[in-house]
Protein backbone atom coordinates (compact mmCIF):
# COMPACT_ATOMS: atom_id res chain seq x y z
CA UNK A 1 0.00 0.00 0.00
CA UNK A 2 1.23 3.09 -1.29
CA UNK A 3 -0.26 6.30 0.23
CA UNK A 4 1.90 8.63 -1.43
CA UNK A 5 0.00 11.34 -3.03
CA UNK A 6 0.02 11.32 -6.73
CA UNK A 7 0.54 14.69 -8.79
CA UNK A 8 -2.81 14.71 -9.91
CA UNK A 9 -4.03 14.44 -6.37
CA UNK A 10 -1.44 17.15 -5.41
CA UNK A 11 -2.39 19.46 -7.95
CA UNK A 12 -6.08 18.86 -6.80
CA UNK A 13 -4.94 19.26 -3.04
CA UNK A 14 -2.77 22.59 -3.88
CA UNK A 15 -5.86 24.44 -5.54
CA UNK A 16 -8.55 23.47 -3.20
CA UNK A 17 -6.56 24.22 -0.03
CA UNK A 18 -6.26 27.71 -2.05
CA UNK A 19 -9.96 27.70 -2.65
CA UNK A 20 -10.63 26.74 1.01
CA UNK A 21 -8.18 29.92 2.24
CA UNK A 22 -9.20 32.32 -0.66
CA UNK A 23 -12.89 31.56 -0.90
CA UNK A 24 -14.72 29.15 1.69
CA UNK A 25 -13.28 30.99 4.76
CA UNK A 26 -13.93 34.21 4.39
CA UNK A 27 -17.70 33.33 2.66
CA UNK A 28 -18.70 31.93 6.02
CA UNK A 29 -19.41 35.11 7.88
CA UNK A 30 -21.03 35.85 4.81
CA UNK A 31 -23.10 33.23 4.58
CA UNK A 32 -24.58 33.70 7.86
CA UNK A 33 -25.54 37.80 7.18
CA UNK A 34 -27.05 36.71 3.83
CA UNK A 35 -29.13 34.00 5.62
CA UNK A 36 -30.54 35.86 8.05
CA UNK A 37 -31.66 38.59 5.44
CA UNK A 38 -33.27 35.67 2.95
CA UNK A 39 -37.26 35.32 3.16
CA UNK A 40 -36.96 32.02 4.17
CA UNK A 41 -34.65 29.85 5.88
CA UNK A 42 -33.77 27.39 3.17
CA UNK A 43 -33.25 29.48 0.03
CA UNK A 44 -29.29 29.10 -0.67
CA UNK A 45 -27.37 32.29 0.02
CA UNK A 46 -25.98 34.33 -2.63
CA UNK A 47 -22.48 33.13 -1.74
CA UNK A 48 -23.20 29.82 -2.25
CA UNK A 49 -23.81 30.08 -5.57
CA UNK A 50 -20.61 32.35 -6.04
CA UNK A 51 -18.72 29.44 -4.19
CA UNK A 52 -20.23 26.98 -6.79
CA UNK A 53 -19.22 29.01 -9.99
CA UNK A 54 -15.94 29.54 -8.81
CA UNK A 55 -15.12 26.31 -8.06
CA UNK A 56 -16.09 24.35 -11.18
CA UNK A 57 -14.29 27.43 -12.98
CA UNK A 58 -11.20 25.96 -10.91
CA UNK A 59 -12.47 22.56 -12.33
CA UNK A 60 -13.42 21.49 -8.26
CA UNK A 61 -16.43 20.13 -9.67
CA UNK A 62 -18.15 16.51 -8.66
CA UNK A 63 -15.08 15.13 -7.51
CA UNK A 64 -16.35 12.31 -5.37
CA UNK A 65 -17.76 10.48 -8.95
CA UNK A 66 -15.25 8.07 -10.29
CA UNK A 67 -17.00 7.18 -13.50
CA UNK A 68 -14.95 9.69 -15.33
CA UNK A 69 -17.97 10.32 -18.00
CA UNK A 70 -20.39 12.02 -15.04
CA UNK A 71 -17.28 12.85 -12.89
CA UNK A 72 -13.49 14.35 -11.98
CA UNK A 73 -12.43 10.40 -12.44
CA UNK A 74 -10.68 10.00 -9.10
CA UNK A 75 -10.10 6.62 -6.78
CA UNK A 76 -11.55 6.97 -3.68
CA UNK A 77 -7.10 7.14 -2.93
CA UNK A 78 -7.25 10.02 -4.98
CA UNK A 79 -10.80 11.73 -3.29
CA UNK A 80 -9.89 11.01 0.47
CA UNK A 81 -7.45 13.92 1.36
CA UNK A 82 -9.95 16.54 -0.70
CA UNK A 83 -12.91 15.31 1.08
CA UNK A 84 -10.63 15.71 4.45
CA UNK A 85 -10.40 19.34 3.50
CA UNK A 86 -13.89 19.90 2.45
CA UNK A 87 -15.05 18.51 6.24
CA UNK A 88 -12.97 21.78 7.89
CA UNK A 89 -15.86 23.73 6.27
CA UNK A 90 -18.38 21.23 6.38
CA UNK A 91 -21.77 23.25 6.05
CA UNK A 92 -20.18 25.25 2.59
CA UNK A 93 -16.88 23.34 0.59
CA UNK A 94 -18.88 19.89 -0.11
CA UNK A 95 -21.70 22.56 -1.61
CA UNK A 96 -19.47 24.46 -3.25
CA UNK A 97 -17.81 21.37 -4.96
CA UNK A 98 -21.10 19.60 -5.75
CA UNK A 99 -20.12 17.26 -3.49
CA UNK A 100 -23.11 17.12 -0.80
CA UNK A 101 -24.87 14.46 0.77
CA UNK A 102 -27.11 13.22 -0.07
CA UNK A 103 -26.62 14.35 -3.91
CA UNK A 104 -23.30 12.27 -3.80
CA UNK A 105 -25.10 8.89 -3.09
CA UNK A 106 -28.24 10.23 -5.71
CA UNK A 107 -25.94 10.77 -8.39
CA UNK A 108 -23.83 7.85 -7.87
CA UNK A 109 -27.36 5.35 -7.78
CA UNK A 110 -28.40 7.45 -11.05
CA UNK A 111 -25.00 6.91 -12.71
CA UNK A 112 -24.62 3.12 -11.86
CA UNK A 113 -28.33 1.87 -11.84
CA UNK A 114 -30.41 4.64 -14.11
CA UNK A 115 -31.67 3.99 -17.43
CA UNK A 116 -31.27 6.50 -19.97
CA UNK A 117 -33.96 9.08 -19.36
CA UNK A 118 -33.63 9.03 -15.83
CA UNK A 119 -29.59 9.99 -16.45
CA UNK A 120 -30.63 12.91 -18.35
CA UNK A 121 -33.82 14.25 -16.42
CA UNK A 122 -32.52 13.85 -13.15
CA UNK A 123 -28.46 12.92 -13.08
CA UNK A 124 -27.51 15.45 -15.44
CA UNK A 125 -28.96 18.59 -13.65
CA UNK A 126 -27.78 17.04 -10.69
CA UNK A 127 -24.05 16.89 -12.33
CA UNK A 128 -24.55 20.80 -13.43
CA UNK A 129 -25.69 21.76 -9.70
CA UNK A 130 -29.14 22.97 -10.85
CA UNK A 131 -31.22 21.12 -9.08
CA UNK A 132 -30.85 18.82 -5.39
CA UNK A 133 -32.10 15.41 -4.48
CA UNK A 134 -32.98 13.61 -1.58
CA UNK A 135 -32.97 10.23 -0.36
CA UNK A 136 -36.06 8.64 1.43
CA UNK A 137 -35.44 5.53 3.61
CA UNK A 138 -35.37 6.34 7.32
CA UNK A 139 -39.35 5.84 8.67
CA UNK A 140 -40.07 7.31 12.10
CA UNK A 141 -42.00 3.74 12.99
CA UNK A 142 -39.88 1.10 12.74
CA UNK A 143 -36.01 0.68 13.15
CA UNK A 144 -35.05 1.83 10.18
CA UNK A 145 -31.15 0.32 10.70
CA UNK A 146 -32.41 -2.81 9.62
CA UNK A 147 -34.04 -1.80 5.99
CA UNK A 148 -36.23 -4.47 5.96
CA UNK A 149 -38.01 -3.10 8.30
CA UNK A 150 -39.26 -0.50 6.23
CA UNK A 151 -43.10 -0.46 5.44
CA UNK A 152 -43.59 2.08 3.45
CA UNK A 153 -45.49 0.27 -0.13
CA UNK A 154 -45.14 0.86 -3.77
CA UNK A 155 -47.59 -0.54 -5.37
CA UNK A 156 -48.19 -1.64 -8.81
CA UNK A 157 -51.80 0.04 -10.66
CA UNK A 158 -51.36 -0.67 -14.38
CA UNK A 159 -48.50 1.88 -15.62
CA UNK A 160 -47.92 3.31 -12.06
CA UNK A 161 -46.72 3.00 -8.77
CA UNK A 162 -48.27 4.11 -5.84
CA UNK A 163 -46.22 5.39 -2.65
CA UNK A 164 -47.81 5.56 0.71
CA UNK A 165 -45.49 5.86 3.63
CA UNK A 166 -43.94 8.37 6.27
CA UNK A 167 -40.38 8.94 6.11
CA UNK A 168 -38.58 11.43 8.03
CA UNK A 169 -34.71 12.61 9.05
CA UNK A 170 -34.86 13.37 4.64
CA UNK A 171 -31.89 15.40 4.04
CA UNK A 172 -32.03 18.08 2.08
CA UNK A 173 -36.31 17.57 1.33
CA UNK A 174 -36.23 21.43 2.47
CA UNK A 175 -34.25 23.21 -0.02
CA UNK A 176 -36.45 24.36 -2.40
CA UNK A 177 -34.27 23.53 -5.34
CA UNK A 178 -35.13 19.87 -4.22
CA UNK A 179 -36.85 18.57 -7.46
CA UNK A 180 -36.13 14.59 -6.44
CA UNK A 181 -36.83 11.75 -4.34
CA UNK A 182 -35.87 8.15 -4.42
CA UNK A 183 -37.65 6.26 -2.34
CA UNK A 184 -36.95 2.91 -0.45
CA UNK A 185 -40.33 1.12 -0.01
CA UNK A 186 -41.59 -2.49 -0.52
CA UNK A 187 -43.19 -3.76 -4.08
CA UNK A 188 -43.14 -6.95 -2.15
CA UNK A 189 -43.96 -6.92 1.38
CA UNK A 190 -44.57 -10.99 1.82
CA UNK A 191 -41.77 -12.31 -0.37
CA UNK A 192 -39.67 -14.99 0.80
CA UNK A 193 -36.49 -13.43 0.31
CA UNK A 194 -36.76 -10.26 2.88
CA UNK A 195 -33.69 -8.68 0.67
CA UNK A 196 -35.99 -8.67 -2.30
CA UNK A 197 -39.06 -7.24 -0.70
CA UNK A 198 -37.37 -3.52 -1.47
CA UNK A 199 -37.47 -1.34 -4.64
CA UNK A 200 -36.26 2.23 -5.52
CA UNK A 201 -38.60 4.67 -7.14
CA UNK A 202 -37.69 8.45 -8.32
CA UNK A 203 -40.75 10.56 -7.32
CA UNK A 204 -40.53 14.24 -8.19
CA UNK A 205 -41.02 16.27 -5.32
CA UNK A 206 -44.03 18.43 -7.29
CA UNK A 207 -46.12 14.75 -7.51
CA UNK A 208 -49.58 14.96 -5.89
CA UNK A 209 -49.40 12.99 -2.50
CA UNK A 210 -45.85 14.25 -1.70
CA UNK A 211 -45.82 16.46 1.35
CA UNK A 212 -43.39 17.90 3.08
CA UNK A 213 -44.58 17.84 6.54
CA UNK A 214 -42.16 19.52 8.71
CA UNK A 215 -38.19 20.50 9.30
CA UNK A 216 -36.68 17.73 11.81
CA UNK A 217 -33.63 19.81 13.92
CA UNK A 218 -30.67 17.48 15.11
CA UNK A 219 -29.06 19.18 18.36
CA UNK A 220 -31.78 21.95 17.84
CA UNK A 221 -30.16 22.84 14.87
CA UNK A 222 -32.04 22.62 11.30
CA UNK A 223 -28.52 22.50 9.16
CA UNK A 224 -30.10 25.25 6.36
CA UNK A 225 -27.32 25.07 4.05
CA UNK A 226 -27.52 20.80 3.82
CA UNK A 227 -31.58 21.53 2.82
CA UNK A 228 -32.48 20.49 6.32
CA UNK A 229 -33.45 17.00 7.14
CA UNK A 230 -37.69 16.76 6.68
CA UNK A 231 -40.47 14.11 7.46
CA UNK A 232 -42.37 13.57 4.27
CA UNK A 233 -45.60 12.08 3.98
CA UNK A 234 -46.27 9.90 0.94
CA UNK A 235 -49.85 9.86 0.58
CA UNK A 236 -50.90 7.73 -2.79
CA UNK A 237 -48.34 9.53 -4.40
CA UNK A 238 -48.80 8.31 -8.06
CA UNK A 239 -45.43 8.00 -10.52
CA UNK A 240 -44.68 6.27 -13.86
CA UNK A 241 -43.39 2.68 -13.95
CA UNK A 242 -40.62 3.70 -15.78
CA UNK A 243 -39.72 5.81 -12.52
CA UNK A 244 -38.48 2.41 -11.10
CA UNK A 245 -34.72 2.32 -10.42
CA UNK A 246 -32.98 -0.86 -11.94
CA UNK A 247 -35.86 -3.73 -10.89
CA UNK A 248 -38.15 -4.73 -8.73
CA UNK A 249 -36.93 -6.08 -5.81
CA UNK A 250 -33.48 -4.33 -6.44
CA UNK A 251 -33.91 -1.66 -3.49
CA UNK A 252 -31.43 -3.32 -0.87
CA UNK A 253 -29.02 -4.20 -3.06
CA UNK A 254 -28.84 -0.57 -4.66
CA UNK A 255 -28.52 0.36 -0.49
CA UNK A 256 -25.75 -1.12 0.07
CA UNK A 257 -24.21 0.12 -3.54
CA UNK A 258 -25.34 3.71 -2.33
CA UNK A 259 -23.96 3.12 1.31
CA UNK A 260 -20.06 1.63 1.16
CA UNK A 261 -18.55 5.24 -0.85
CA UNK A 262 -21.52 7.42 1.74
CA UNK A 263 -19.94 5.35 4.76
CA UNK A 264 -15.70 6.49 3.92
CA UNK A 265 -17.22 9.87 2.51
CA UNK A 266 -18.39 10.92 5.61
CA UNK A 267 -15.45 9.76 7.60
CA UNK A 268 -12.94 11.39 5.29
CA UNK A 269 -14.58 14.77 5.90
CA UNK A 270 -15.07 13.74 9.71
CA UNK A 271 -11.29 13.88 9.95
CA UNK A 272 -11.29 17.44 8.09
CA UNK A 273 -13.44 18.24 11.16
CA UNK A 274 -11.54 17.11 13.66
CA UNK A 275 -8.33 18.67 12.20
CA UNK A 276 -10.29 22.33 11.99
CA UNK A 277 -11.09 21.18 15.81
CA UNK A 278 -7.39 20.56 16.77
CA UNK A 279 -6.50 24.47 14.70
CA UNK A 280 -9.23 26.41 16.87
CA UNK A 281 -7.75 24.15 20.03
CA UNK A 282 -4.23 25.17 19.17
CA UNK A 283 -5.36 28.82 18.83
CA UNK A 284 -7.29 29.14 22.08
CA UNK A 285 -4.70 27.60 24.18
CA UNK A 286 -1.87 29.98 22.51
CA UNK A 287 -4.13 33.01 23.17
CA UNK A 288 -5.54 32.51 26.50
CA UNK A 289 -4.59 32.62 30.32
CA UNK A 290 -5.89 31.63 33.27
CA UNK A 291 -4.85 30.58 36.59
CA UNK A 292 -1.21 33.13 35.78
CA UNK A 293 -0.63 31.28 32.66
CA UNK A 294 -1.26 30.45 28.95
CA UNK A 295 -3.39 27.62 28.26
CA UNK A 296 -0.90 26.49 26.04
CA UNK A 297 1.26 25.56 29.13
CA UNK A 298 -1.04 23.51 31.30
CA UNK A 299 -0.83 19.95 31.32
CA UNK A 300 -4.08 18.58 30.77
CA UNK A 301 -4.27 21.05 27.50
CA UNK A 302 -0.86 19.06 26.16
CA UNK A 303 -2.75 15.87 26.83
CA UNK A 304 -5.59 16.51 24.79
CA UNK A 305 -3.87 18.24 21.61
CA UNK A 306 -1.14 15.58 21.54
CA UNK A 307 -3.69 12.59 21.67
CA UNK A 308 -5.84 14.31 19.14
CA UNK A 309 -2.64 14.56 16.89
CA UNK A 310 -2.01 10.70 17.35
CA UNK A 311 -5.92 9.89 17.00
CA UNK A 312 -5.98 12.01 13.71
CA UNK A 313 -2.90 10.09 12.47
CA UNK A 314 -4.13 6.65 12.88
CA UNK A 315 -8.30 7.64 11.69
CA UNK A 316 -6.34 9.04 8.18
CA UNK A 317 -4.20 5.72 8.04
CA UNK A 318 -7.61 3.30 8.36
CA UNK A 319 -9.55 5.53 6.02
CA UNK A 320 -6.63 5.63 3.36
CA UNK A 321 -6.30 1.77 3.83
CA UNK A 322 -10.14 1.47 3.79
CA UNK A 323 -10.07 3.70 0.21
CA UNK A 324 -7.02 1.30 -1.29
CA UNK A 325 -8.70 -1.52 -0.68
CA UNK A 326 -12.06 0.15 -2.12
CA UNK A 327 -10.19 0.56 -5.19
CA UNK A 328 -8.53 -2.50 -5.41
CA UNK A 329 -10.55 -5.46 -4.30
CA UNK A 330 -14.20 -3.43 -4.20
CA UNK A 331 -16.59 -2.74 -1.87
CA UNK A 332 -17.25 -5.84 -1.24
CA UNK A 333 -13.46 -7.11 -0.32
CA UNK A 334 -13.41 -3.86 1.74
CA UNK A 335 -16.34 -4.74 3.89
CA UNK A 336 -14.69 -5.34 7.31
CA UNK A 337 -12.31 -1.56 7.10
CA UNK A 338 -15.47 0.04 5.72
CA UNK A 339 -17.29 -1.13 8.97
CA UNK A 340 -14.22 -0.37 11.01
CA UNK A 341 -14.06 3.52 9.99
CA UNK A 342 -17.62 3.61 10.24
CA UNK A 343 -17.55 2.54 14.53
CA UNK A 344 -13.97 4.22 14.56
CA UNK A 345 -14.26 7.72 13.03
CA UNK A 346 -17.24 9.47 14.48
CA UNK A 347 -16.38 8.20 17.59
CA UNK A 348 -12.90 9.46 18.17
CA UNK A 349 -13.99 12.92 16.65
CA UNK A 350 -16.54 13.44 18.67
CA UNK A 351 -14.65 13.24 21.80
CA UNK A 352 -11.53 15.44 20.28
CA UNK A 353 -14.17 17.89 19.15
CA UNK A 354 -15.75 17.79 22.81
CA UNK A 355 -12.00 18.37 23.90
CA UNK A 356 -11.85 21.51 21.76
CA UNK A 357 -15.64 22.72 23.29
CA UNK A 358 -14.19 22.24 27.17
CA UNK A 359 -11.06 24.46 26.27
CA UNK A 360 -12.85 27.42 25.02
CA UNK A 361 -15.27 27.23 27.68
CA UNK A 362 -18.69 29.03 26.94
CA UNK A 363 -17.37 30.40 23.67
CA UNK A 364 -17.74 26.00 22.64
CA UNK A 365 -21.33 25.88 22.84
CA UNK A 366 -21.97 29.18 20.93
CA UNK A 367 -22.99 30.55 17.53
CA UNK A 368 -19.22 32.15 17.83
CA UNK A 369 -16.99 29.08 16.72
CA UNK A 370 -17.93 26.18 14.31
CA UNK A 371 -17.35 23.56 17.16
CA UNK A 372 -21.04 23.24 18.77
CA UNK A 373 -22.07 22.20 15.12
CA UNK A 374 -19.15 20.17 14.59
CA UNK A 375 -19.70 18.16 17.52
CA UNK A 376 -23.53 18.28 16.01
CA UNK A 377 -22.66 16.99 12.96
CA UNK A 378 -19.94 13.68 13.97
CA UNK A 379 -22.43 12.81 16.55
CA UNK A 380 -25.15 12.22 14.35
CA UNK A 381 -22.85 10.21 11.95
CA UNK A 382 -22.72 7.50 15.31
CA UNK A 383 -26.58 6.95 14.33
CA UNK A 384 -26.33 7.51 9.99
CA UNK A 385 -25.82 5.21 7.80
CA UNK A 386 -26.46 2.51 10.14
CA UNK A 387 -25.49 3.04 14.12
CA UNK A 388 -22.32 2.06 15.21
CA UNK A 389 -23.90 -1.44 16.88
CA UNK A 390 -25.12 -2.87 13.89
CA UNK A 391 -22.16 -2.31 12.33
CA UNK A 392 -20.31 -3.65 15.84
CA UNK A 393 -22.59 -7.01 14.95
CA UNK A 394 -21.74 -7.22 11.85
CA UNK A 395 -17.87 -7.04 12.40
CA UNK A 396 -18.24 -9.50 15.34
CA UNK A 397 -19.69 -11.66 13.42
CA UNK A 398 -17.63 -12.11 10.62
CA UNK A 399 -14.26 -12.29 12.69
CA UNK A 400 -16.34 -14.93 14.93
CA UNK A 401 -17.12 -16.92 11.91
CA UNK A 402 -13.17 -17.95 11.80
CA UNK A 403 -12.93 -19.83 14.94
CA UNK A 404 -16.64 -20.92 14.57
C-alpha cells in the first residue's frame, strides 16, 4: 500500500486548499448575514452560488464520482485527502464542490443503476448543480437500521406505482431547489427473500401525494445550508413505472451500492473536522490565560492536543487503507475496514471535538466558533448510515465466523 500522493491528487490538493483559504473561509461570515436577510430559511445564500461558480471554474467540480464520463475520475485514494479538507468547512466546501450528501449517493445510484432518461432528467442537472435530491429511507415507525423493516409500499396500478409511507430525518427535502426523491419502499412486502421485498422509485417532489410535513432539527439545529433534514408524507403519491430504479426487488441491493462510498465519505470529511477542531484548540490555548498562565502551558491542554494529533494520524491511516482496498478489491473485499471507519471515526472525533468545546469554555457551545455544530454533525454520523452497533454485529460476526 502506497499512500503517497500522486501529482494529480497534489495538484487537486494545492488548488482546493487555495480555494478553502481564498474563498470558503472568508464566505462563512457571509453566509450567515445573507441568511438571516433571505425570506426564508432554506433558500441558498448568494455566496453559495458564487462558491459553486468559482469552483467548477477551478475545475473542483463533482469530484467524489469516479465514472470519469459524469465525474473528476478520481479513486476513492485520490478523493480522500480533498474530502478531508472539504469537512474543515463542512456546512459550505462539499456545496461548493457539488459534493453534498445526499446528492453524492443520488448521483452515484443514477450513474450506476439509471436507465437512460432518468440519467438525463434527473443525473444530469444534478451533475450541473441545478437542481438537489434527496434520499427517502429512514421511517419514524420502525427501526429503520435494519431496511427491511421498512413499510412504506409501492404498489403496482397498471402503468404506475403508488407510494404511501412516512419517512422522516430526509436530508435536504427542504431546499427548495429539491426537485427529487428516491424512495426505499416495498413492491413486495410478503416475499420470501426479505432482501428482495425492497425497490427504488424516483418521485418528483411536485407529484400529488408528496408532502413535506415539517423541518426535523438534530441538536436543535435545522442545518439550512444541507436543505435540512424533513419528514415527508407519501400519501398515494402516483409516478410512472418507468420511474423504477434498476428492478423490482433491487432496493437493498442498490442500499448497500449507495452506502459503502456514503460510509468512507463521511469519515474522510469527519477527519477534516476534527483537524479544523485541533487548529481552533491550538489557537485558544496559545491566546488565553488563566490561573497566571497560557493555556498552552497547562498539562491537561498538552494531553488533549497531543492525543488528538495521534488519534488524527491513525483515523487518516484506516480511512486511506479502507479507500485502497475500495479501489482494489471493491466494496465488497473492503467490507470489514469500511465497517471499522464507520464505529472508529465518528467516535474518536466526537470526543476530540468535545475536547476543543471544554477548552474554550462558553465560547464552545456558541454561535461564535464552528465547534457546537461540529460536535452536532460527527455525533449524528454515530446513528447515519447505520449506528455504530449494527455495524459492531456485523464485524463481530464475521471475525467470529473464523474460529466458529
Amino acid at each position: 500500500m502506497d499512500f503517497a500522493f500522486d501529482a494529480r491528487t497534489e495538484e487537486l490538493r494545492a488548488k482546493l486548499l487555495a480555494f478553502m483559504d481564498e474563498h470558503v473561509y472568508p464566505a462563512e461570515a457571509v453566509a450567515e448575514e445573507q441568511r438571516a436577510e433571505l425570506a426564508s430559511p432554506w433558500d441558498t445564500p448568494a455566496v453559495v452560488e458564487e462558491l459553486k461558480a468559482e469552483a467548477r471554474r477551478q475545475g473542483l467540480w463533482n469530484l467524489f464520482l469516479p465514472d470519469a464520463e459524469y465525474g473528476a475520475g478520481l479513486t476513492n485514494l485520490q478523493y480522500a485527502p480533498l474530502a478531508e479538507i472539504t469537512g474543515r468547512s463542512p456546512q459550505l466546501a462539499p456545496t461548493a464542490l457539488n459534493c453534498a450528501a445526499p446528492d453524492t449517493g443520488n448521483m452515484e445510484v443514477l450513474s450506476q443503476f439509471g436507465d437512460e432518461q432518468q440519467r438525463k432528467q434527473w443525473l444530469e442537472p444534478l451533475l450541473a448543480g441545478e437542481i438537489r435530491s434527496a434520499f427517502a429511507m429512514t421511517e419514524p415507525e420502525v427501526a429503520s437500521s435494519d431496511a427491511t423493516n421498512i413499510t412504506t409500499l409501492i404498489e403496482r396500478d397498471g402503468d404506475e406505482y403508488v407510494i404511501t409511507g412516512r419517512k422522516w430525518y430526509i436530508s435536504g427535502a427542504m431546499n427548495p431547489d429539491c426537485k427529487i426523491f428516491i424512495v426505499m419502499g416495498k413492491t413486495d412486502p410478503d416475499g420470501d427473500d426479505i432482501r428482495r421485498q425492497q425497490s427504488m422509485v424516483l418521485v418528483p417532489r411536485d407529484t400529488p401525494g408528496v408532502t413535506i410535513k415539517r423541518a426535523m432539527q438534530v441538536f436543535g439545529y435545522e442545518d439550512h445550508y444541507h436543505g435540512g433534514h424533513a419528514e415527508v408524507i407519501f400519501d398515494n403519491a402516483r409516478v410512472p413505472v418507468t420511474n423504477l430504479i434498476g428492478e423490482e426487488g433491487g432496493g437493498f441491493a442498490i442500499a448497500q451500492a449507495r452506502l459503502g462510498p456514503g460510509r468512507i465519505h463521511h469519515c474522510m470529511r469527519l477527519i477534516g473536522m476534527a483537524e479544523r477542531a485541533i487548529e481552533l484548540m491550538c489557537r485558544r490555548a496559545a491566546s488565553r490565560t488563566a490561573f497566571g498562565k497560557a493555556l498552552a502551558q497547562q498539562g491537561v491542554v498538552h494531553n488533549w492536543i497531543a492525543d488528538a494529533r495521534v488519534t488524527v494520524e491513525q483515523l487518516r491511516l484506516l480511512v486511506l487503507k479502507t479507500a485502497w482496498l475500495m479501489d482494489t478489491v471493491g466494496n465488497r473485499g473492503a467490507h470489514t475496514e469500511i465497517q471499522a471507519i464507520k464505529i472508529a471515526t465518528p467516535r474518536a472525533v466526537v470526543d476530540i471535538i468535545d475536547r476543543a468545546i471544554q477548552l474554550h469554555g462558553a465560547g464552545g457551545v456558541s454561535q461564535d466558533f464552528p465547534l457546537a455544530e461540529l460536535y452536532a454533525g460527527a455525533r449524528t454520523l454515530m446513528i447515519a448510515d447505520g449506528p455504530d452497533e449494527v455495524h459492531q454485529r456485523s464485524l463481530a460476526r464475521r471475525e467470529l465466523k473464523k474460529y466458529l
